[in-house]
C-alpha atoms as a PDB file:
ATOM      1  CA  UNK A   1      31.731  10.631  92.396  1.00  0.00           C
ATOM      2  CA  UNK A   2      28.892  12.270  93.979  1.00  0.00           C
ATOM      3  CA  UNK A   3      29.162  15.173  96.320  1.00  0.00           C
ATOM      4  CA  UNK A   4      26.676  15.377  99.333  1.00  0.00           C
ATOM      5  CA  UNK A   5      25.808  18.744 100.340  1.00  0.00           C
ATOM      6  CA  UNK A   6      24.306  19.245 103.920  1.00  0.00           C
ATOM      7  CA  UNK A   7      20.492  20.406 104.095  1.00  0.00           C
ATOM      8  CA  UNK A   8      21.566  23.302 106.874  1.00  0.00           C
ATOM      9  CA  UNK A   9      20.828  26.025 104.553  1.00  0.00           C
ATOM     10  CA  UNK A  10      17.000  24.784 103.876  1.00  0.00           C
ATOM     11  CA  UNK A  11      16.544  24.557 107.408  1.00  0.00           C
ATOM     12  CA  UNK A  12      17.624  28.773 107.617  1.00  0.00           C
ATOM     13  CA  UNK A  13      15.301  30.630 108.904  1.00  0.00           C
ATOM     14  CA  UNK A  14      14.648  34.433 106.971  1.00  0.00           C
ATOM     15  CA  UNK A  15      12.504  37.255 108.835  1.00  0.00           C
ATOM     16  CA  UNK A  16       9.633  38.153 107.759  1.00  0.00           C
ATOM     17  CA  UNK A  17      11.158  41.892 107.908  1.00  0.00           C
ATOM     18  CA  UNK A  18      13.894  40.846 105.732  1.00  0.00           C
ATOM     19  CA  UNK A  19      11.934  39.273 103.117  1.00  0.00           C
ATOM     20  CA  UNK A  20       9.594  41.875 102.814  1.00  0.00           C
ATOM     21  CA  UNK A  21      12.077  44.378 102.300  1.00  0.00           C
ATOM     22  CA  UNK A  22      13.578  42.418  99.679  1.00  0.00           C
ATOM     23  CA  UNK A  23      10.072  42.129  97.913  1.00  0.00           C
ATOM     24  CA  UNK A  24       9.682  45.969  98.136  1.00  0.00           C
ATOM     25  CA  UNK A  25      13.014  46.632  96.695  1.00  0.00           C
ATOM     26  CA  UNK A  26      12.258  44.506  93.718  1.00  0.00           C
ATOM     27  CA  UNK A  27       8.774  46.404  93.389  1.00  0.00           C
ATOM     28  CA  UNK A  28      10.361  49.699  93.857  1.00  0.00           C
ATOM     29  CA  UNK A  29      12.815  49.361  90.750  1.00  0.00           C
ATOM     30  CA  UNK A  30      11.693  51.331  87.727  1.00  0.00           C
ATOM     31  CA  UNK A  31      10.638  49.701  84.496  1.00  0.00           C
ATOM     32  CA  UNK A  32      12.185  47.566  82.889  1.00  0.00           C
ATOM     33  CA  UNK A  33      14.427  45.549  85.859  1.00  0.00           C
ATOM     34  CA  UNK A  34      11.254  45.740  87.723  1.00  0.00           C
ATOM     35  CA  UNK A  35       9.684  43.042  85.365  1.00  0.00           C
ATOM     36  CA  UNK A  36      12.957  41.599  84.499  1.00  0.00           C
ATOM     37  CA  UNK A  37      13.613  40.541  88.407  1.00  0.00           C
ATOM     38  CA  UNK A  38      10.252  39.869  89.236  1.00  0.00           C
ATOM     39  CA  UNK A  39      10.666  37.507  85.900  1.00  0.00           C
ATOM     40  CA  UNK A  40      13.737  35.792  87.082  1.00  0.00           C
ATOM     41  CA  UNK A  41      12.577  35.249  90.527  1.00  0.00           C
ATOM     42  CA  UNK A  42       9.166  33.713  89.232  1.00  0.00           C
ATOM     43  CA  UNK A  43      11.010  31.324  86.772  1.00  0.00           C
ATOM     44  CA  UNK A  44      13.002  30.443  89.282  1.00  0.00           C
ATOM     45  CA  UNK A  45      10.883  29.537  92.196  1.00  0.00           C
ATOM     46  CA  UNK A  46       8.673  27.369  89.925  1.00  0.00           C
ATOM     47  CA  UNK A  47      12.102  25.693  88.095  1.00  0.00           C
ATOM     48  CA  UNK A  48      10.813  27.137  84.826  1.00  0.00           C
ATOM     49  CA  UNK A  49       7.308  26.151  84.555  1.00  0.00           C
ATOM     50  CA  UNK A  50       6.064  29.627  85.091  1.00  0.00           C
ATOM     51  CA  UNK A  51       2.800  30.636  83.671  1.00  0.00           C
ATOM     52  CA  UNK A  52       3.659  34.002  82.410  1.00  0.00           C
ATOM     53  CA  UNK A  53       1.546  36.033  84.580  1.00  0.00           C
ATOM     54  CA  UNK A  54       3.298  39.222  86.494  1.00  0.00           C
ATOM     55  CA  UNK A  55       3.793  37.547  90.306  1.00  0.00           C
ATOM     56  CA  UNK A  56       2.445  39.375  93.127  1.00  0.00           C
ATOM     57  CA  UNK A  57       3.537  40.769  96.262  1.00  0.00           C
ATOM     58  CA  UNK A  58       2.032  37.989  98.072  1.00  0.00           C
ATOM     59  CA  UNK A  59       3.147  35.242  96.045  1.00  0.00           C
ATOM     60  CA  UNK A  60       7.091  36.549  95.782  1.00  0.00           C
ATOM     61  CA  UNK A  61       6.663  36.900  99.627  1.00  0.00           C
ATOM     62  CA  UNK A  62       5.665  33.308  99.712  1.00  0.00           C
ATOM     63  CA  UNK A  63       8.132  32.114  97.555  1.00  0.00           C
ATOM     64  CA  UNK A  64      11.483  33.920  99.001  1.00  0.00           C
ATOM     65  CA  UNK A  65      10.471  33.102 102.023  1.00  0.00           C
ATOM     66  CA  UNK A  66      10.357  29.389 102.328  1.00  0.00           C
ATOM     67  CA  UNK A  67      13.766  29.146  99.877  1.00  0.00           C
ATOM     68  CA  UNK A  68      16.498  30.487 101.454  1.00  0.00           C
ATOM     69  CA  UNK A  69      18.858  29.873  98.479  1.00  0.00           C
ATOM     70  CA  UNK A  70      16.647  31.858  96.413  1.00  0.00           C
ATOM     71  CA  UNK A  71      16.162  34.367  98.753  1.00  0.00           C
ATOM     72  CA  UNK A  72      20.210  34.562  98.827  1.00  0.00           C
ATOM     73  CA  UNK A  73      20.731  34.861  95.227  1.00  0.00           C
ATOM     74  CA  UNK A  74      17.824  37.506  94.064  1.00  0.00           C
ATOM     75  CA  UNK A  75      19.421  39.901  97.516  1.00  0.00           C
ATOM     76  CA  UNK A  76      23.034  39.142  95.984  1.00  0.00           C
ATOM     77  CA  UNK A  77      22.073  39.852  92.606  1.00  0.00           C
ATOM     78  CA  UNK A  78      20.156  43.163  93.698  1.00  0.00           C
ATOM     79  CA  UNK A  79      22.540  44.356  95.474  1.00  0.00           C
ATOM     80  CA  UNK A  80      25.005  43.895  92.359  1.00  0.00           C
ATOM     81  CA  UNK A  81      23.216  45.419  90.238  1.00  0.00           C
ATOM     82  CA  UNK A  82      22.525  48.333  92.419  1.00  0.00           C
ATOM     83  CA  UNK A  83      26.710  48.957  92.960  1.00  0.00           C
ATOM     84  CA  UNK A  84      27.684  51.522  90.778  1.00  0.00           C
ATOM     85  CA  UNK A  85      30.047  50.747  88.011  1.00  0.00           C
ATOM     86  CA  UNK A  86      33.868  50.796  89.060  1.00  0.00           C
END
């Protein structure tokens, strides 16, 4: 059984704004979860055929940008790990 899944959320539109504060809060993080996230988010946007090289501003920009799912999951998983323990 096979479950369909509607294509709404590629269709979202994200702000530019939005996006490019997301960029510069993965930028602004001190070494090493700077790398780390800019890692995952690479690796991610190119389903694992990443070349290895350290992504741009540019480039994360683009690639946020036109996937809202991604862009959904690196801003949830930011803000988790910014929450301070409990």
């Amino acid at each position: 059984m096979s479950i369909a899944i509607p294509a709404v959320e590629r269709a979202q539109i994200i702000s530019k704004e939005s996006v490019e504060s997301l960029v510069e809060a993965l930028f602004s993080l001190d070494e090493p979860w700077r790398g780390r996230f800019l890692t995952l988010v690479a690796k991610q946007a190119t389903r694992w055929k990443w070349d290895g090289q350290r992504p741009g501003w540019e480039e994360m920009v683009a690639w946020l940008s036109t996937d809202p799912c991604l862009y959904r999951e690196v801003a949830l998983l930011l803000d988790a790990w910014r929450r301070p323990a409990r």
